[in-house]
C-alpha atoms as a PDB file:
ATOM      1  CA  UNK A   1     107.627 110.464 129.741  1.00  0.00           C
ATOM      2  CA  UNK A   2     107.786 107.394 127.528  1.00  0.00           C
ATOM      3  CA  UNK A   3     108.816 107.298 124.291  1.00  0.00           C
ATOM      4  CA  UNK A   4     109.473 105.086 121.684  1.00  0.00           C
ATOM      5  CA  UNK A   5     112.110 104.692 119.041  1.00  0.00           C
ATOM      6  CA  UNK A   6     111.596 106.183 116.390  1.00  0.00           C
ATOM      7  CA  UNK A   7     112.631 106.048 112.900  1.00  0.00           C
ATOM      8  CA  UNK A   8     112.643 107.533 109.273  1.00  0.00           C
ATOM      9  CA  UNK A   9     112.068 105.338 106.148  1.00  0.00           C
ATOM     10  CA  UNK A  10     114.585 106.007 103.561  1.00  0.00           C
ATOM     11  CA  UNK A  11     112.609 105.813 100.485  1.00  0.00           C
ATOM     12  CA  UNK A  12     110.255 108.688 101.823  1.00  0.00           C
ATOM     13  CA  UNK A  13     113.389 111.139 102.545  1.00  0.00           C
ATOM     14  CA  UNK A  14     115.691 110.192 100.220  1.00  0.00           C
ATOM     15  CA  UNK A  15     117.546 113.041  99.907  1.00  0.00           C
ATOM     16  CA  UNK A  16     118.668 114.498 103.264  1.00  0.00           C
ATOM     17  CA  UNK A  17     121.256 116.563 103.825  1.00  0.00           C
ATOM     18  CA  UNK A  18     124.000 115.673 106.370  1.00  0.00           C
ATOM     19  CA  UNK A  19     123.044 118.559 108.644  1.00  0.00           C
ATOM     20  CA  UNK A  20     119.111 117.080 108.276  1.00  0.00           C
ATOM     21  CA  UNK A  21     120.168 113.856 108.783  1.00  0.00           C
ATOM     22  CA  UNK A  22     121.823 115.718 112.388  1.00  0.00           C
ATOM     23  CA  UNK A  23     118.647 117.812 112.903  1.00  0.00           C
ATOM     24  CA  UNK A  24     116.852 114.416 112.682  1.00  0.00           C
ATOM     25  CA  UNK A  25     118.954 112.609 114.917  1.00  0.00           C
ATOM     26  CA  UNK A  26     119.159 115.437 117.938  1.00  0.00           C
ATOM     27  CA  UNK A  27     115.178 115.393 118.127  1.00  0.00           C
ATOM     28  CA  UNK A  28     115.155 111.700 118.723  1.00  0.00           C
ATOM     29  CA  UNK A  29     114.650 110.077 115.303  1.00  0.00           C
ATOM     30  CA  UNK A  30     117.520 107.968 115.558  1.00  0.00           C
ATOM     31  CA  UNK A  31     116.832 104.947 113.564  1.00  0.00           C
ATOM     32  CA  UNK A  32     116.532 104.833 109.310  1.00  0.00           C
ATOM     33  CA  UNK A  33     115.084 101.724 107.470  1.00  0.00           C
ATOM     34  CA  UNK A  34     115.799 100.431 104.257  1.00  0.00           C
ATOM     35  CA  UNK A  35     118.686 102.476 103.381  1.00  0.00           C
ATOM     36  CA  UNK A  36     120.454 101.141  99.898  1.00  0.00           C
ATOM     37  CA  UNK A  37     123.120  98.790 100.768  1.00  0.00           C
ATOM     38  CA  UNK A  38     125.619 100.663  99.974  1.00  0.00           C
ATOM     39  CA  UNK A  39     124.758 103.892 102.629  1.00  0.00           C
ATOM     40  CA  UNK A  40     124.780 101.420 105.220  1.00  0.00           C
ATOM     41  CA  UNK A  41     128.390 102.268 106.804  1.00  0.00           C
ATOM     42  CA  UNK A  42     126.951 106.120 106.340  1.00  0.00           C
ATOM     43  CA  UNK A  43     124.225 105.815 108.456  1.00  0.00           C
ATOM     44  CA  UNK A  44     126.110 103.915 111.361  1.00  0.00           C
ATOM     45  CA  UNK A  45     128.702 106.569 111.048  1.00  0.00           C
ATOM     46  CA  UNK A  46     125.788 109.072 111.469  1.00  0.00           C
ATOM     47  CA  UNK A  47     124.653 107.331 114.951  1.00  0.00           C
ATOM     48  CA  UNK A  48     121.552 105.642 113.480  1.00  0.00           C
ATOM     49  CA  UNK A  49     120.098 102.348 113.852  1.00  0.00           C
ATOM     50  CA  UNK A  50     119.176 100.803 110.512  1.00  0.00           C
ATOM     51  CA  UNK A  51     115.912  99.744 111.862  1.00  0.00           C
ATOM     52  CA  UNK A  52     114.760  97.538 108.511  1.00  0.00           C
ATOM     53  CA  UNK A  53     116.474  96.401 105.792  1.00  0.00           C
ATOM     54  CA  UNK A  54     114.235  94.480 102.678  1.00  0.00           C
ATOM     55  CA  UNK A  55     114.734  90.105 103.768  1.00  0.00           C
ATOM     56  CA  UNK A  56     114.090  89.307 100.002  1.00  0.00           C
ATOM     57  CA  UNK A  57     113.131  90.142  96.509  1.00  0.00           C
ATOM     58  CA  UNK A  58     109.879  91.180  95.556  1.00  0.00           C
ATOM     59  CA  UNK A  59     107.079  92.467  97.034  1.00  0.00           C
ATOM     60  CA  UNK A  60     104.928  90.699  94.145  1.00  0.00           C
ATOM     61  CA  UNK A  61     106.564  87.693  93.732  1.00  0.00           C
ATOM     62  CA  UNK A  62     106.375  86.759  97.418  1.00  0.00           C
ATOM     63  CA  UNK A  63     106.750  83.818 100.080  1.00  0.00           C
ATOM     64  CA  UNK A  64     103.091  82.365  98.935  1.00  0.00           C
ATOM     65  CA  UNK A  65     104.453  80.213  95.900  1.00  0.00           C
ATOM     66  CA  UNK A  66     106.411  77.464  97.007  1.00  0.00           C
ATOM     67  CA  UNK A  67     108.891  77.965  93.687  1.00  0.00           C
ATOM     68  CA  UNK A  68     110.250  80.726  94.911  1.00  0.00           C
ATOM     69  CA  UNK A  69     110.907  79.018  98.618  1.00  0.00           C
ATOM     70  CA  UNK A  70     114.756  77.953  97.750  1.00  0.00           C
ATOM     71  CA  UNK A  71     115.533  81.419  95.994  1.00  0.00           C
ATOM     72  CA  UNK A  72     113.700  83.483  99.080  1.00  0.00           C
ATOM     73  CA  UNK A  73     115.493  80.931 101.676  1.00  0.00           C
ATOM     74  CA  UNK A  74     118.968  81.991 100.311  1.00  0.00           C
ATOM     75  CA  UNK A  75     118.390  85.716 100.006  1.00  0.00           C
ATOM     76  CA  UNK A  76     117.104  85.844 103.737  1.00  0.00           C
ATOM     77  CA  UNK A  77     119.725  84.004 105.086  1.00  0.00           C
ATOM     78  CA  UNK A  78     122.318  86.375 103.282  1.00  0.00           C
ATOM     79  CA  UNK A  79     120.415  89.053 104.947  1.00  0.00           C
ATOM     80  CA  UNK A  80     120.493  87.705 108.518  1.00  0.00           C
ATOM     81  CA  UNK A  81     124.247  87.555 108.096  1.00  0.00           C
ATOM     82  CA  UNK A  82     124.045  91.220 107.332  1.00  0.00           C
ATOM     83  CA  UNK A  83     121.830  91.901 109.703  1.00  0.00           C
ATOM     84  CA  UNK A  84     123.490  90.096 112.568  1.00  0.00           C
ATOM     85  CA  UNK A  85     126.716  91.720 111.699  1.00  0.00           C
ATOM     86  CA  UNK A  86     125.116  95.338 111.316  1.00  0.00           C
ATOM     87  CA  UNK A  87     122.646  95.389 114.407  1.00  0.00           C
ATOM     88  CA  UNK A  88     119.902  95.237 112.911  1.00  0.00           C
ATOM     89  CA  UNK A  89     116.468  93.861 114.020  1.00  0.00           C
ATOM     90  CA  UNK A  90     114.459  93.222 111.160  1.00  0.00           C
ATOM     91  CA  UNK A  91     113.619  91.273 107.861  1.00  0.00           C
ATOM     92  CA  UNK A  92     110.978  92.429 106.079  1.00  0.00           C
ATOM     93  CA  UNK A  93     109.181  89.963 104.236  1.00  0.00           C
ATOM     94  CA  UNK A  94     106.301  89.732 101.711  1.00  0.00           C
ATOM     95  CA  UNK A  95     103.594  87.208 100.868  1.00  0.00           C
ATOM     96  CA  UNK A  96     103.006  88.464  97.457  1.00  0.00           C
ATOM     97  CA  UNK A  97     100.453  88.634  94.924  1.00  0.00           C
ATOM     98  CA  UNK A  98      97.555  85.949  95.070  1.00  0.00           C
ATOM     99  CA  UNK A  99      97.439  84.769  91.305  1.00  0.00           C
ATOM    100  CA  UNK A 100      94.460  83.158  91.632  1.00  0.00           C
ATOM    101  CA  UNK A 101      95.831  81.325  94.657  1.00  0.00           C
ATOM    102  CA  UNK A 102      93.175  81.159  97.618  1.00  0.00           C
ATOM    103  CA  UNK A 103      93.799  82.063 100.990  1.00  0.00           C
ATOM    104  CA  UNK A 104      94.450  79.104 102.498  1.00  0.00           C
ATOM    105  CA  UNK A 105      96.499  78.021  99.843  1.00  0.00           C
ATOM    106  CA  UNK A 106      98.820  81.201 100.038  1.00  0.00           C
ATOM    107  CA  UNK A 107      98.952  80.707 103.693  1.00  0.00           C
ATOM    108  CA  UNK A 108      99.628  77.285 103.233  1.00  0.00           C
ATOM    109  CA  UNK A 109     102.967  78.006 101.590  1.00  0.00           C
ATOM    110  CA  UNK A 110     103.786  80.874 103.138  1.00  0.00           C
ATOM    111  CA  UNK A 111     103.654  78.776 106.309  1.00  0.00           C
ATOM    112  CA  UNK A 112     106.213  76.118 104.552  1.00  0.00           C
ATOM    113  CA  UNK A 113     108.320  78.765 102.997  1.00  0.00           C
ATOM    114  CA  UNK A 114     108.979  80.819 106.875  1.00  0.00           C
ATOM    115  CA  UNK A 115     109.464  77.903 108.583  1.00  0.00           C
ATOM    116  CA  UNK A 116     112.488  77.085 106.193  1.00  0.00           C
ATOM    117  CA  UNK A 117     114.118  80.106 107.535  1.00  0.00           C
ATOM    118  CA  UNK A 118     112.672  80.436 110.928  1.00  0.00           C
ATOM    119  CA  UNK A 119     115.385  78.283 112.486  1.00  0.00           C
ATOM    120  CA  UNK A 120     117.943  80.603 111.421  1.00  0.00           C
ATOM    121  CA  UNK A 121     116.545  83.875 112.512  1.00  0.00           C
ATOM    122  CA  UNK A 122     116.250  82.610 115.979  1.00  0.00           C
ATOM    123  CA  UNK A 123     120.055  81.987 116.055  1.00  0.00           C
ATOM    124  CA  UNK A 124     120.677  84.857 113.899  1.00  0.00           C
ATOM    125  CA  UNK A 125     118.699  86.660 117.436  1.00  0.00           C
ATOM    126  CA  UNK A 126     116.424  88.764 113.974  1.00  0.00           C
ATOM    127  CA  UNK A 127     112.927  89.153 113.429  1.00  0.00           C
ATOM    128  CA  UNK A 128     111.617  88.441 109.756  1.00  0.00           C
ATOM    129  CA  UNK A 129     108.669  90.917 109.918  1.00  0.00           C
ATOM    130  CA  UNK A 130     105.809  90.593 106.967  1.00  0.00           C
ATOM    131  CA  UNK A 131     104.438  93.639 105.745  1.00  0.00           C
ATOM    132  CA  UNK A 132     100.647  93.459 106.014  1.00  0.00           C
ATOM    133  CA  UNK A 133     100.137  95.716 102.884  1.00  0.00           C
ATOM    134  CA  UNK A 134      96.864  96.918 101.431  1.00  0.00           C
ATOM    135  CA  UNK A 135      95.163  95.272  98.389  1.00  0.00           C
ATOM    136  CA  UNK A 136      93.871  98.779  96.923  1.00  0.00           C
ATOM    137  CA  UNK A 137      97.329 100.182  96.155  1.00  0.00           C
ATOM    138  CA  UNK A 138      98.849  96.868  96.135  1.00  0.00           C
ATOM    139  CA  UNK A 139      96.665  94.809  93.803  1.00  0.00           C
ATOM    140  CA  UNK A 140      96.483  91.446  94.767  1.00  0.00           C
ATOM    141  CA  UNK A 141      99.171  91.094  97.573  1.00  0.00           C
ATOM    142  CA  UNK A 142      97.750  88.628  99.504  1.00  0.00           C
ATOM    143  CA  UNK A 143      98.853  89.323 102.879  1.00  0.00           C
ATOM    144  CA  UNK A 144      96.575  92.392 103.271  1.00  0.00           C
ATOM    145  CA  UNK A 145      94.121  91.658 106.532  1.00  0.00           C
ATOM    146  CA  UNK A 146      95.931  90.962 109.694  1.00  0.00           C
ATOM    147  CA  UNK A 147      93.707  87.646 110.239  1.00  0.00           C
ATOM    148  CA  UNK A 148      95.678  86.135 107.473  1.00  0.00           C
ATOM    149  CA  UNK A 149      99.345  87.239 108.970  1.00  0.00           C
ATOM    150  CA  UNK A 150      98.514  86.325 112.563  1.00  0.00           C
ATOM    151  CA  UNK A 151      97.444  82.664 110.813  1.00  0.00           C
ATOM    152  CA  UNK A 152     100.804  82.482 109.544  1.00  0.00           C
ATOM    153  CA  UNK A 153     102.614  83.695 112.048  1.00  0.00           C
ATOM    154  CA  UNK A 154     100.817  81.552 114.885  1.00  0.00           C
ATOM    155  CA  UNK A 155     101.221  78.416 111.993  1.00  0.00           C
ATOM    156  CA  UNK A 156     105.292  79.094 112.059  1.00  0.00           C
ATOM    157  CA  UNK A 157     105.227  79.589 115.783  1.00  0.00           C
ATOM    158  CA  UNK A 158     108.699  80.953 116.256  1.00  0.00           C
ATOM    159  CA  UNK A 159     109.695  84.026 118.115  1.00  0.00           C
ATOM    160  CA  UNK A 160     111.772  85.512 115.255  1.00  0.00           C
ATOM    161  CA  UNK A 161     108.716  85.447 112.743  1.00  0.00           C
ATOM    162  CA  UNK A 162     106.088  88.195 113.003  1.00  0.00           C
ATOM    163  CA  UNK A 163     104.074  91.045 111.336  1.00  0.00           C
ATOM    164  CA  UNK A 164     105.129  94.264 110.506  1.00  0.00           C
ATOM    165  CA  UNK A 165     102.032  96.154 111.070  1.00  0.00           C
ATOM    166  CA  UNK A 166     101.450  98.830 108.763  1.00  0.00           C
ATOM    167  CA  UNK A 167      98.597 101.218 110.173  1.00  0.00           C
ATOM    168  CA  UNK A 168      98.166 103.289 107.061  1.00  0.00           C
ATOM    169  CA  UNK A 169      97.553 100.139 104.823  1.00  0.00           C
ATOM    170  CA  UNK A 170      95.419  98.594 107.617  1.00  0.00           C
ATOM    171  CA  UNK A 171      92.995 101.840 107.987  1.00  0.00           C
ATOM    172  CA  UNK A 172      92.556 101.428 104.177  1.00  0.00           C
ATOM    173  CA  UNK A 173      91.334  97.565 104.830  1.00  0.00           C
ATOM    174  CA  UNK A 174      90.312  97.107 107.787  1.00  0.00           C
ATOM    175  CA  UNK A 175      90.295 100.009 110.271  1.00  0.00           C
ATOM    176  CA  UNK A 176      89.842  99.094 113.532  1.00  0.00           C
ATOM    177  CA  UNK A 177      93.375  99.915 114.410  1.00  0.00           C
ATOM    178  CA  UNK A 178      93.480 100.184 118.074  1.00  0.00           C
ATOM    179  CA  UNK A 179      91.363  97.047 118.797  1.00  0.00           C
ATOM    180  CA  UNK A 180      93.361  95.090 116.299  1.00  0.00           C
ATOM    181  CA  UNK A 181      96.824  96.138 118.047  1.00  0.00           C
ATOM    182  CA  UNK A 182      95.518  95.112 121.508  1.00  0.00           C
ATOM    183  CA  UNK A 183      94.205  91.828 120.496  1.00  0.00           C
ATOM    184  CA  UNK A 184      97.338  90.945 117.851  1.00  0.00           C
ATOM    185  CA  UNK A 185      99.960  92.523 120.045  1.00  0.00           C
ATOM    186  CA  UNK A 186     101.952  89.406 119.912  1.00  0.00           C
ATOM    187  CA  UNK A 187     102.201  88.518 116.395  1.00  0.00           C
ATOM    188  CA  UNK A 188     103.801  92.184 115.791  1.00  0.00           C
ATOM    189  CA  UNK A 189     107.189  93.295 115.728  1.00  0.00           C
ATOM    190  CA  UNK A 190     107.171  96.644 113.988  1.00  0.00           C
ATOM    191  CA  UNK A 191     104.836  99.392 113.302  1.00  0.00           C
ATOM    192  CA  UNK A 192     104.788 102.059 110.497  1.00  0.00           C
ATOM    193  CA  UNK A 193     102.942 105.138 110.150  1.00  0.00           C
ATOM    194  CA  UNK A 194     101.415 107.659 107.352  1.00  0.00           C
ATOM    195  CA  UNK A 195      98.904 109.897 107.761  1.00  0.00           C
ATOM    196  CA  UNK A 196      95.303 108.391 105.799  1.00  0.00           C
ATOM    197  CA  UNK A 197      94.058 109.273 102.487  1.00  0.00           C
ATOM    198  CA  UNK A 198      97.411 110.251 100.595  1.00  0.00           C
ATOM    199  CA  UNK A 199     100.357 108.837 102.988  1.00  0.00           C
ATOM    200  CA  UNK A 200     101.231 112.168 104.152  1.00  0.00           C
ATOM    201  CA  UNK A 201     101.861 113.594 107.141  1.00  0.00           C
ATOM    202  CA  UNK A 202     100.835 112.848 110.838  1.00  0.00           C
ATOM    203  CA  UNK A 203      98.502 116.175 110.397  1.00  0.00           C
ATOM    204  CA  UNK A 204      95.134 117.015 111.437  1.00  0.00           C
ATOM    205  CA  UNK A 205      94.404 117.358 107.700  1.00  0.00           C
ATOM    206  CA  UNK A 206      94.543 113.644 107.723  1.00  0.00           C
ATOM    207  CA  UNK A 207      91.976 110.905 109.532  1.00  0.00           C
ATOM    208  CA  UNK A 208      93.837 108.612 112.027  1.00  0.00           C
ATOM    209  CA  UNK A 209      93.926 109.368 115.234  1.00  0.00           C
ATOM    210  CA  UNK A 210      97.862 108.777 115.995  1.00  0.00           C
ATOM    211  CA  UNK A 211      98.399 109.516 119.861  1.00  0.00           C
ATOM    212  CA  UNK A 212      95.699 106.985 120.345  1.00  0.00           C
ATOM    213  CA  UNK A 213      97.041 104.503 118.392  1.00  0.00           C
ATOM    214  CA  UNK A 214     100.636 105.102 119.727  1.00  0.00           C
ATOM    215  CA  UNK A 215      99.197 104.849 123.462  1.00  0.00           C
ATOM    216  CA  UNK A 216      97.808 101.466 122.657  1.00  0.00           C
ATOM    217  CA  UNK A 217     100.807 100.250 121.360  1.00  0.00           C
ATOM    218  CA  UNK A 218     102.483 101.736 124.142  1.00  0.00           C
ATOM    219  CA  UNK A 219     100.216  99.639 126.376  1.00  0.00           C
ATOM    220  CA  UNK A 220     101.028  96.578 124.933  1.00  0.00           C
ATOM    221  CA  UNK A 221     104.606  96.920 126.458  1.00  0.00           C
ATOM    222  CA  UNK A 222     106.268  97.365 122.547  1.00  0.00           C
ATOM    223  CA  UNK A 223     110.034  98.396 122.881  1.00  0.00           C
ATOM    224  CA  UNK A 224     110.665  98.471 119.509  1.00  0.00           C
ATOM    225  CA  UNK A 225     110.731 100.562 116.542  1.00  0.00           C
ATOM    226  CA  UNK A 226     108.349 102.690 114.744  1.00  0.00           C
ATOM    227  CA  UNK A 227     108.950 104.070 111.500  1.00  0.00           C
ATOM    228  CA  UNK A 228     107.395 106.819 109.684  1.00  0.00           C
ATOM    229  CA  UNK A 229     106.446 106.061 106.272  1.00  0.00           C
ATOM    230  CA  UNK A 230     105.797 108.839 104.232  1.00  0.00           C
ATOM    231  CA  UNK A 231     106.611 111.625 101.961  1.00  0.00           C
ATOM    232  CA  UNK A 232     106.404 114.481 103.534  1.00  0.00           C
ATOM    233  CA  UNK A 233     104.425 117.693 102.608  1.00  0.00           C
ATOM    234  CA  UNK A 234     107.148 119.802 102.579  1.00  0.00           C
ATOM    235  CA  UNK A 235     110.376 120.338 105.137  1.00  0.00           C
ATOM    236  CA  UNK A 236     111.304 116.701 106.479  1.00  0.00           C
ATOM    237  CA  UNK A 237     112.832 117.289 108.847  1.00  0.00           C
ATOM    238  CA  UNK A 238     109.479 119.744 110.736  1.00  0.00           C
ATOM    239  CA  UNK A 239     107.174 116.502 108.917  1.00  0.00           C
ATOM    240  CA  UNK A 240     109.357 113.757 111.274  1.00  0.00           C
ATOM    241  CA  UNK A 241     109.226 116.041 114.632  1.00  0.00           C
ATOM    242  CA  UNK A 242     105.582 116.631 113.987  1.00  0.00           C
ATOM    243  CA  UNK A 243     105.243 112.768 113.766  1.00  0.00           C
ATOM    244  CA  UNK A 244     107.711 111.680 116.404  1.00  0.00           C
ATOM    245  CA  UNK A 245     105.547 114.345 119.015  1.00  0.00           C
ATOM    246  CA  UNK A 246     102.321 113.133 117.940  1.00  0.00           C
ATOM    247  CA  UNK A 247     103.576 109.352 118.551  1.00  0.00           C
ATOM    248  CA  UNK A 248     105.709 110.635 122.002  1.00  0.00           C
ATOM    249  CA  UNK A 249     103.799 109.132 125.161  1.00  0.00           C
END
């Protein structure tokens, strides 16, 4: 039986216990993303793989306006030394909010601002990942159909710069999610879950269909990480096994 690795996202389980972080660990979730900085050495000590760490400040002030390409460059290159150092395989990156700015325009400098860093991901061996996010609870963000990150990402043409491929925030755009994995499969390098409406759990109180859309990832030949993305109902620690088996192959 396949599986694939699997990972919690900090923000949604904040507060775990040492013995939960265990429990979490010995069922196979054995990868964290976007702990703070400073739990870093705590969750190596604890076995995990920091899956994710944020590339560069903010999610709304993003990569689409070309003044904030020299302040975005520095933070992600800071990063990749961190990330080099610490093992771990992604950036994530935003476009940020639109402003008025059209679509091609955003891409535009999006495009100029990745390929400023591009470069150094390759030799850093990291993937900058940007979060397609949706529009509805992120008002504005520009980078919220996949058409417009596989643009970008195809534009920048490296092998370090790809989407992180949010299928919550997708079902609330675009839907579509297994034909849009299949025919994008190259432009992503990460996946994240939640369960659709409320970003919940993986349940059948909720409307995506997850081992369907974790066997079509599967079939694209993805090795890398999937991390669950949301708060939990109640225990976290039942919520992540629950998601990890519906998302086993």
């Amino acid at each position: 039986m396949a599986n694939f690795k699997q990972a919690a996202v900090h923000w949604c389980v904040p507060n775990l216990t040492d013995e939960q972080a265990k429990q979490l660990y010995e069922i196979g979730i054995t990868g964290i993303e976007m702990p703070p900085p400073e739990d870093y050495s705590k969750w190596i000590d604890r076995g995990f793989t920091i899956a994710t760490i944020g590339g560069h400040q903010t999610l709304r002030n993003g990569l689409n306006k070309r003044e904030n390409h020299t302040r975005i460059a520095d933070e992600l290159r800071a990063n990749l030394e961190v990330a080099q150092k610490l093992g771990i395989p992604n950036l994530i990156c935003f476009s940020g909010d639109r402003e008025g700015k059209s679509d091609e325009e955003g891409a535009a400098n999006t495009i100029e601002g990745l390929r400023l860093v591009a470069k150094d991901a390759e030799d850093a061996g990291v993937n900058l990942v940007m979060e397609l996010l949706n529009s509805k609870d992120h008002t504005d963000y520009q980078c919220d159909h996949t058409a417009w990150g596989v643009e970008v990402v195809k534009a920048v043409n490296s092998p370090r710069v790809k989407l992180l491929y949010d299928v919550y925030h997708m079902q609330r755009m675009e839907g579509d999610i297994v034909n849009t994995i299949r025919e994008n499969a190259d432009f992503i390098a990460h996946y994240h879950t939640a369960g659709n409406p409320g970003r919940k759990d993986l349940d059948d109180q909720q409307e995506i269909h997850y081992p369907a859309v974790a066997r079509a990832i599967y079939e694209t030949g993805y090795d890398g990480w999937i991390g669950h993305e949301f708060s939990p109902k109640s225990d976290a620690v039942a919520a992540l096994h629950q998601a990890l088996q519906v998302c086993k192959i």
